[in-house]
N, C-alpha and C. Protein backbone atom coordinates (compact mmCIF):
# COMPACT_ATOMS: atom_id res chain seq x y z
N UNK A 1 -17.35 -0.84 42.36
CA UNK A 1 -15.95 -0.56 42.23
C UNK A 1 -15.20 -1.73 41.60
N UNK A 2 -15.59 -2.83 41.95
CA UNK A 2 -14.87 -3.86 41.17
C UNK A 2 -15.48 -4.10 39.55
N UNK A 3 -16.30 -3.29 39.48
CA UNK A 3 -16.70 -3.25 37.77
C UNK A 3 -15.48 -2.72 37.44
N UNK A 4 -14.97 -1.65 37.60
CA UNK A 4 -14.25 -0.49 37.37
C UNK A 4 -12.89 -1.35 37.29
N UNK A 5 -12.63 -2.03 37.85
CA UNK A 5 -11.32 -2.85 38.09
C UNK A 5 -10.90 -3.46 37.13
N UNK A 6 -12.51 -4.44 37.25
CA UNK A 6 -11.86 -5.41 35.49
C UNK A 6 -11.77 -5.01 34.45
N UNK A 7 -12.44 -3.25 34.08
CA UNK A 7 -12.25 -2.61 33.10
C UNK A 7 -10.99 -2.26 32.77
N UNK A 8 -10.36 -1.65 33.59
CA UNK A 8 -9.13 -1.04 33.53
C UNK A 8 -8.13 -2.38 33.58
N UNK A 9 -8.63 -3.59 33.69
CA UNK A 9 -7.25 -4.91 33.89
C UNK A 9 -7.82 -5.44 32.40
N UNK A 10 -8.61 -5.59 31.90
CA UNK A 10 -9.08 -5.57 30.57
C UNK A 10 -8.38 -5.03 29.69
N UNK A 11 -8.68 -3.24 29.65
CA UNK A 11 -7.50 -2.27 28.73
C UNK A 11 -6.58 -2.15 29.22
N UNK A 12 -5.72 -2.74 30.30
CA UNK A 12 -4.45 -2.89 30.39
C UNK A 12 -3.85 -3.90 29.41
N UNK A 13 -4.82 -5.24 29.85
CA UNK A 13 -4.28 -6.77 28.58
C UNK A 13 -4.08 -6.11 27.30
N UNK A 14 -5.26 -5.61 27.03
CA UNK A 14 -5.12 -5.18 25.75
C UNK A 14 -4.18 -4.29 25.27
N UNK A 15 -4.38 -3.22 25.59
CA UNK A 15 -2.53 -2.36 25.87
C UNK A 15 -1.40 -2.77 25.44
N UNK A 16 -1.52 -4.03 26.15
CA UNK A 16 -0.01 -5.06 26.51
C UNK A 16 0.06 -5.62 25.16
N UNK A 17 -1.62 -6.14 25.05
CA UNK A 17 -1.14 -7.30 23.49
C UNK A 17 -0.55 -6.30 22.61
N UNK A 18 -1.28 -5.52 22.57
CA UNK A 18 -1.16 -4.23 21.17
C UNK A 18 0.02 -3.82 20.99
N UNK A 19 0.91 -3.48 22.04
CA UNK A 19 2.23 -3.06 21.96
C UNK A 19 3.43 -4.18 21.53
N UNK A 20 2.85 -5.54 22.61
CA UNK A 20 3.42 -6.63 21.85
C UNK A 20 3.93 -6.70 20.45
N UNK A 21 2.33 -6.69 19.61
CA UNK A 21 2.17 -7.00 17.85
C UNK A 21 3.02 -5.88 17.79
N UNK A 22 3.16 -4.75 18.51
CA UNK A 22 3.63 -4.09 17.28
C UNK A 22 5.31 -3.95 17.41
N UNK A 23 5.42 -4.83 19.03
CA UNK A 23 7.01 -4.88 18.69
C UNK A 23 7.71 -5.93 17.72
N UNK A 24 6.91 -6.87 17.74
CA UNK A 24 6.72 -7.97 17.27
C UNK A 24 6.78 -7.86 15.47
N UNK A 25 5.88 -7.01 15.28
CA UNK A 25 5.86 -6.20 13.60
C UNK A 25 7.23 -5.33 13.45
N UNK A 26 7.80 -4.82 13.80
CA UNK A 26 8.71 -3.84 14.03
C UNK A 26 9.85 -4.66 13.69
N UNK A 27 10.08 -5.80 13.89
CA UNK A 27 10.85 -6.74 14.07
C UNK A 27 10.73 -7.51 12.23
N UNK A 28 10.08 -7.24 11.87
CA UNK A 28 9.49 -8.02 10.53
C UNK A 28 9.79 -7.13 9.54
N UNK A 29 9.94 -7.29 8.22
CA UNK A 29 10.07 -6.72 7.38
C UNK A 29 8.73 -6.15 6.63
N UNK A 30 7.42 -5.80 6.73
CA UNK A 30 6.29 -5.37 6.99
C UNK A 30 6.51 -3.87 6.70
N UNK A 31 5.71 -3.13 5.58
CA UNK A 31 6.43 -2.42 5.27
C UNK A 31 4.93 -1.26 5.79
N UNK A 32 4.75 -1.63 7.02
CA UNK A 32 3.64 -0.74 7.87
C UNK A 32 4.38 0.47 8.47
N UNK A 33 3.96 2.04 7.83
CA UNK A 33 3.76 2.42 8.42
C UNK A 33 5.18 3.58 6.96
N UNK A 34 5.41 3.00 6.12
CA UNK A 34 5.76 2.92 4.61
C UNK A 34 5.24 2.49 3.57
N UNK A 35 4.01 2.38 3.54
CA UNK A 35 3.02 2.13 2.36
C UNK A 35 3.63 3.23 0.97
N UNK A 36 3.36 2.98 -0.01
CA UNK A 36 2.42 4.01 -0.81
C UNK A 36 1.49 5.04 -0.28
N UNK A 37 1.57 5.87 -0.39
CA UNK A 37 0.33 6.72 0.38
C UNK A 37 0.59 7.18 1.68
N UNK A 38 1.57 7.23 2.25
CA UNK A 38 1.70 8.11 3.53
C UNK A 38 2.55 8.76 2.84
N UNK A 39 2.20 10.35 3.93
CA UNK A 39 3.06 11.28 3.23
C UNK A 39 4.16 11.96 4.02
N UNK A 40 4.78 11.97 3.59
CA UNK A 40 6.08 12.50 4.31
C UNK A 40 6.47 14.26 4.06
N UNK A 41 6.57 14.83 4.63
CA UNK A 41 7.70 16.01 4.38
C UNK A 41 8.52 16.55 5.08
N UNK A 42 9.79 16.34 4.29
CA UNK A 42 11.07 16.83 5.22
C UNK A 42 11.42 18.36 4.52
N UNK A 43 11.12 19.35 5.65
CA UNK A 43 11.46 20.57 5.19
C UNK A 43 12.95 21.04 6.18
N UNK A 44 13.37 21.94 6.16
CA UNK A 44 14.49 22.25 6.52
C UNK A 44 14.51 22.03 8.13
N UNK A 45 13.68 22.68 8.91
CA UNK A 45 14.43 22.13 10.12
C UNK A 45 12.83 21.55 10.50
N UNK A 46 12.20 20.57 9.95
CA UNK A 46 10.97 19.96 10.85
C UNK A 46 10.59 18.73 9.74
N UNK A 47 10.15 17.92 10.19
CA UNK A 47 9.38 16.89 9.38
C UNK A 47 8.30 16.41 9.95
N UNK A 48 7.55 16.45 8.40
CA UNK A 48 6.12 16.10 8.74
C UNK A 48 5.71 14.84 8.19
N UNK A 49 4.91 13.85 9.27
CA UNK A 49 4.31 12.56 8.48
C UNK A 49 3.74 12.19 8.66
N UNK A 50 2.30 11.46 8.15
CA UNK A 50 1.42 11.36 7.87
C UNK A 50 0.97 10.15 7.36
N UNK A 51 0.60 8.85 8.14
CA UNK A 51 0.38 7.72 7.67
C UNK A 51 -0.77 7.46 6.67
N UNK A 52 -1.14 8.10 5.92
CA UNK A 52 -2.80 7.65 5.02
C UNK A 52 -2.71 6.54 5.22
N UNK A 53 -2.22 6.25 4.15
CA UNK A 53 -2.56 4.50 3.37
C UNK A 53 -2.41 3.96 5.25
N UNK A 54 -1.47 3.95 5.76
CA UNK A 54 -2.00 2.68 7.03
C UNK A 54 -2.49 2.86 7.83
N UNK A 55 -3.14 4.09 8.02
CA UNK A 55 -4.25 4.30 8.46
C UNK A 55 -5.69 3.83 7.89
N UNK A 56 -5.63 3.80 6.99
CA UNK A 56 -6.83 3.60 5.69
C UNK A 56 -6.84 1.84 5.93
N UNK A 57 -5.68 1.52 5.88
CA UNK A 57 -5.64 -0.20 5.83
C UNK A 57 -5.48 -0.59 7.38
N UNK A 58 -5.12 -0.09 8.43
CA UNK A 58 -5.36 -0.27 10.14
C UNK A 58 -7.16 -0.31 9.79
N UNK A 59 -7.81 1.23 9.41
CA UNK A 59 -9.35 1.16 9.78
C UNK A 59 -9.98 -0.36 9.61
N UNK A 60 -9.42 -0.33 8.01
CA UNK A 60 -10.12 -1.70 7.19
C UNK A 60 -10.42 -3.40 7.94
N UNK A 61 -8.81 -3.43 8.28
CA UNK A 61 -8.58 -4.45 9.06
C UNK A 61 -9.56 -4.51 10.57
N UNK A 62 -9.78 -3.65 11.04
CA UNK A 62 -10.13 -3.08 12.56
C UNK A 62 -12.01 -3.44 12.32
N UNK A 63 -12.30 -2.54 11.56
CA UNK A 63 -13.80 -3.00 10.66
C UNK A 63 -13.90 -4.10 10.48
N UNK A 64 -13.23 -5.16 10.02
CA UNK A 64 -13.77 -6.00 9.75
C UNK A 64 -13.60 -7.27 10.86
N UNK A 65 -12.56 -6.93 11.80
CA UNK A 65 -12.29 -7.95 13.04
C UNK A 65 -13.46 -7.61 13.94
N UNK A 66 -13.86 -6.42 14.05
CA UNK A 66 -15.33 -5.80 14.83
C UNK A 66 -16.22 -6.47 14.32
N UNK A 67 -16.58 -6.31 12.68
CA UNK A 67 -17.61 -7.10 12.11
C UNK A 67 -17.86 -8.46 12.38
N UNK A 68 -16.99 -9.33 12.44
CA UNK A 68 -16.39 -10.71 12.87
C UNK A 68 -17.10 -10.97 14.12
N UNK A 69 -16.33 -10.03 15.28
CA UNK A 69 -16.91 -10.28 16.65
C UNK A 69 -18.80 -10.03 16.79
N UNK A 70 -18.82 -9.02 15.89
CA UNK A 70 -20.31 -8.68 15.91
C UNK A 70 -21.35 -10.13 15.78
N UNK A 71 -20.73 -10.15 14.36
CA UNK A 71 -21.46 -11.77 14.20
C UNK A 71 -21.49 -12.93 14.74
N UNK A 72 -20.56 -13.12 15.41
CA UNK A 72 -20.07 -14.33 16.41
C UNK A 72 -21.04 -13.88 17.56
N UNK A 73 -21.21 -13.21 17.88
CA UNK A 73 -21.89 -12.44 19.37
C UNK A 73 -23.41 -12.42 19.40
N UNK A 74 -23.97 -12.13 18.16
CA UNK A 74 -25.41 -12.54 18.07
C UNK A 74 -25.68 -13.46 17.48
């Protein structure tokens, strides 16, 4: 049961940082989440949107901080 504990106090930290950066980004002129390449549509009464591009550039970044840890680790 205390495995279970530090898991969940683990993805809590993490949680926390994540929301941090991104209040933290939000705050910046960072033009995430407004790339080129996300798509937007505003139709009459609904809008639709669709991050590509920072999704595409979140994966990239994410891949390669994994890759990073990978190598450091073995």
């Amino acid at each position: 049961m205390a495995d279970l504990g530090k898991t969940l106090l683990f993805f809590g930290l993490v949680l926390a940082a994540l929301g941090l950066v991104l209040v933290l980004a939000g705050r910046t002129n960072l033009p995430i989440g407004r790339l080129p390449g996300d798509l937007v549509y505003r139709g009459k009464h609904a809008v639709f949107y669709f991050p590509l591009a920072t999704s595409i550039l979140l994966s990239v970044v994410l891949s390669l901080i994994f890759y990073v840890i990978a190598k450091i680790r073995h």
